[in-house]
Protein backbone atom coordinates (compact mmCIF):
# COMPACT_ATOMS: atom_id res chain seq x y z
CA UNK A 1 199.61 -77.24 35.93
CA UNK A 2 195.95 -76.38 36.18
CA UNK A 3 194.34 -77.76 38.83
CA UNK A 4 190.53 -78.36 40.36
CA UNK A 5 190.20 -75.33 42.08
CA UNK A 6 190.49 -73.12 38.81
CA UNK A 7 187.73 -75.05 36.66
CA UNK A 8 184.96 -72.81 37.67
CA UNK A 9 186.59 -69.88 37.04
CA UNK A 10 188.24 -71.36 33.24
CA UNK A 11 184.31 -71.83 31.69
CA UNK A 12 183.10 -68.82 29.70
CA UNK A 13 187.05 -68.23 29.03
CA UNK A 14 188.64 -67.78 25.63
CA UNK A 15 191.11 -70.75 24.73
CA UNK A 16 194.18 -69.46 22.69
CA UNK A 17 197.16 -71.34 21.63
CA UNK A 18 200.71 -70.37 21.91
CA UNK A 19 200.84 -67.73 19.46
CA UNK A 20 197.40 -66.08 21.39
CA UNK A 21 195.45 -67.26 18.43
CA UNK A 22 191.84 -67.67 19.86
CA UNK A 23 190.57 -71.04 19.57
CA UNK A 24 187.44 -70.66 21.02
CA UNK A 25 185.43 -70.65 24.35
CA UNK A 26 185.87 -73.16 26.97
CA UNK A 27 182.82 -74.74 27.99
CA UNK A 28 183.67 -77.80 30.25
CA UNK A 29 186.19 -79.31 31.84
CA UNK A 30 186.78 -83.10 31.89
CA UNK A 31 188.64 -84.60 34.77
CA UNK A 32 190.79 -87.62 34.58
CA UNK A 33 189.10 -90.30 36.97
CA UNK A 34 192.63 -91.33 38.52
CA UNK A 35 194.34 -88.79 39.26
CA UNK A 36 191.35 -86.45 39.99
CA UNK A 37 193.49 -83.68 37.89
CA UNK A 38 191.83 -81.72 34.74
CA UNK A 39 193.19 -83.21 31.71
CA UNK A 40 190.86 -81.92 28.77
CA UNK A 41 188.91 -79.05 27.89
CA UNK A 42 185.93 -78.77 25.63
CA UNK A 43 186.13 -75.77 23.28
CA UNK A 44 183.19 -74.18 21.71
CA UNK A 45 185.05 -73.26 18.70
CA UNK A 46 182.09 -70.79 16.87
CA UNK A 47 178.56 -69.43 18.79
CA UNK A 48 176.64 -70.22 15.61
CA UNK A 49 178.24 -73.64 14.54
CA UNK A 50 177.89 -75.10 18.22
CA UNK A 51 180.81 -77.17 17.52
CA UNK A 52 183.18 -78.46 20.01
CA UNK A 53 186.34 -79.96 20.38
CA UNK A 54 188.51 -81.66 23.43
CA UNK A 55 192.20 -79.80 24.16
CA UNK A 56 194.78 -81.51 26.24
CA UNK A 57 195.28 -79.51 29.05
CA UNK A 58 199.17 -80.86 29.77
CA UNK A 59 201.25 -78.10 29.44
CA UNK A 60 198.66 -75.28 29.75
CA UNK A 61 198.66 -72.02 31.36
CA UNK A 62 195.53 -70.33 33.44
CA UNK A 63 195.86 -66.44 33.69
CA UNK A 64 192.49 -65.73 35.25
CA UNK A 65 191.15 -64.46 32.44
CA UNK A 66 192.23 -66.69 29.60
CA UNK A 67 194.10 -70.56 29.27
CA UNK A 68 196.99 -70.92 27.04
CA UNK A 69 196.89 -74.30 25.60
CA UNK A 70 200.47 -76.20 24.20
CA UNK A 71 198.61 -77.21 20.77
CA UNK A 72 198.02 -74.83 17.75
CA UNK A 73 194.91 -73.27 16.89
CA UNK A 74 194.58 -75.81 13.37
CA UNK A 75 195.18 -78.97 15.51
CA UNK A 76 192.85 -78.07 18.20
CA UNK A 77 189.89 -77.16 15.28
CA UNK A 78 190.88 -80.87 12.98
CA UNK A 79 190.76 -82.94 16.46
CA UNK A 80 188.19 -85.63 16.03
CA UNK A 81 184.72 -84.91 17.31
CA UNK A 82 183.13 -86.25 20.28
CA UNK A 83 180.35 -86.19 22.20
CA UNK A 84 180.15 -83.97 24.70
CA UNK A 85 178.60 -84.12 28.18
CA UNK A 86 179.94 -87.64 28.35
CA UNK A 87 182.66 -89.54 30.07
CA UNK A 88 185.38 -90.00 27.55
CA UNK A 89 186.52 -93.78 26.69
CA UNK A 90 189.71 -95.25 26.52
CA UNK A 91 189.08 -95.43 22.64
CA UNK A 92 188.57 -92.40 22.35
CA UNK A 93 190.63 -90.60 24.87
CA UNK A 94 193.60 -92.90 22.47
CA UNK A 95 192.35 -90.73 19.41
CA UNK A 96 192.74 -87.61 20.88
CA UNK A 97 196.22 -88.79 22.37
CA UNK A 98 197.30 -89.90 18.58
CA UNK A 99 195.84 -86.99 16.62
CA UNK A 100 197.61 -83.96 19.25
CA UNK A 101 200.92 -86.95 19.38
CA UNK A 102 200.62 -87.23 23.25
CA UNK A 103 202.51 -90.59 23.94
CA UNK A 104 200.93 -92.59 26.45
CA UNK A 105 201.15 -95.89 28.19
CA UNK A 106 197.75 -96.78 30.70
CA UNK A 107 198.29 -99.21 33.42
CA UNK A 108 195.15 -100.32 35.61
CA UNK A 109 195.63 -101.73 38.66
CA UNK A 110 194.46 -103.69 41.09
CA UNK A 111 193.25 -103.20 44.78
CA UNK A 112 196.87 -103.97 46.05
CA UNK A 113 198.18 -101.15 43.70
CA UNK A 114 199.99 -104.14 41.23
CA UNK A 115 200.24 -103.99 37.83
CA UNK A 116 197.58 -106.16 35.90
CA UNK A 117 197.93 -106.01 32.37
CA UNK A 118 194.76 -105.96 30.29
CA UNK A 119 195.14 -105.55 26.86
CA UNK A 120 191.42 -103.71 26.00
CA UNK A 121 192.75 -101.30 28.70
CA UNK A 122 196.61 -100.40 27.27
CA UNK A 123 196.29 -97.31 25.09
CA UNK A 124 198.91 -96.79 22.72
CA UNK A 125 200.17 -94.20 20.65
CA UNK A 126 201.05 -93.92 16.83
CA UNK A 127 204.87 -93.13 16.19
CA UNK A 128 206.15 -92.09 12.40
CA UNK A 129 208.95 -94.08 11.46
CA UNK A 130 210.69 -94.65 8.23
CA UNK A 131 210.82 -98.17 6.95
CA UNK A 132 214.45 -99.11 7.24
CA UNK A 133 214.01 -98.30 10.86
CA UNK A 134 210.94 -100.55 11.09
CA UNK A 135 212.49 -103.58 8.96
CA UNK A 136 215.45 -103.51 11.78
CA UNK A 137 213.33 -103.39 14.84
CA UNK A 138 211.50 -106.58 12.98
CA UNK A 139 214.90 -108.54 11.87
CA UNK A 140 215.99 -108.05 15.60
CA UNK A 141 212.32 -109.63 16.74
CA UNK A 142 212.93 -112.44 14.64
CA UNK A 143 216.67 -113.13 15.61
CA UNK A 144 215.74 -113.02 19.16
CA UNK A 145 212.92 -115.70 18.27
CA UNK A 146 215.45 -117.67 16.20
CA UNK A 147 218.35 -117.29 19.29
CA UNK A 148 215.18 -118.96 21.86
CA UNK A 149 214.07 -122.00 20.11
């Protein structure tokens, strides 16, 4: 797990994936507001083209002199832009959770630590299923709405 104390140290570094395929240059580090852990990295992925992307940073490794990240290099390069230098939203922190397929489920809470559901602050994520599987989880929906009126 990469933590705080390492973030320093990770900008200027080159980003590879698992196969050691560069990906580009780190240049920040954004840290989740929560938990106070690093959870994405901007990568610089070419000097002349400027352009950046954000990398989850679950599952990667820090060597000191490069980070291993757990998506491939063509993922990492397609992720949806943003713009950098600013706090990520929950919109678009979702997109980036949806295009690497990083389930997640967001729970805010309250000043007594208690769940409080807010719907504009749930992200979900988009799972692939086929449609038989879908038309049975939405005859089952409907039985259980028949079985409780």
């Amino acid at each position: 797990m990469i933590t705080s104390d390492v973030i320093d140290s990770m900008i200027g570094a080159d980003a590879l994936d698992a196969q050691d395929d560069r990906i580009g240059e780190v240049s920040q580090v954004y840290v989740d507001e929560r938990s106070d852990r690093p959870t994405w990295v901007s990568v610089r992925l070419a000097l002349l083209s400027g352009a950046e992307v954000l990398v989850p940073l679950e599952d990667a490794e820090w060597d000191e002199r490069s980070l291993r990240v757990a998506v491939d290099r063509q993922s990492a390069r397609e992720a949806p832009r943003m713009e950098m230098d600013e706090p990520l939203t929950v919109g678009e922190e979702e997109r980036l959770y949806t295009h690497y397929g990083i389930p997640t489920v967001r729970h805010p809470r309250d000043e007594d630590a208690l769940i409080v559901p807010d719907p504009d602050e749930v992200c979900y994520s988009v799972q692939d299923v086929t449609a038989e599987e879908a038309r049975s989880v939405h005859d089952g929906a409907q039985e259980d709405l028949s079985r409780a009126s």
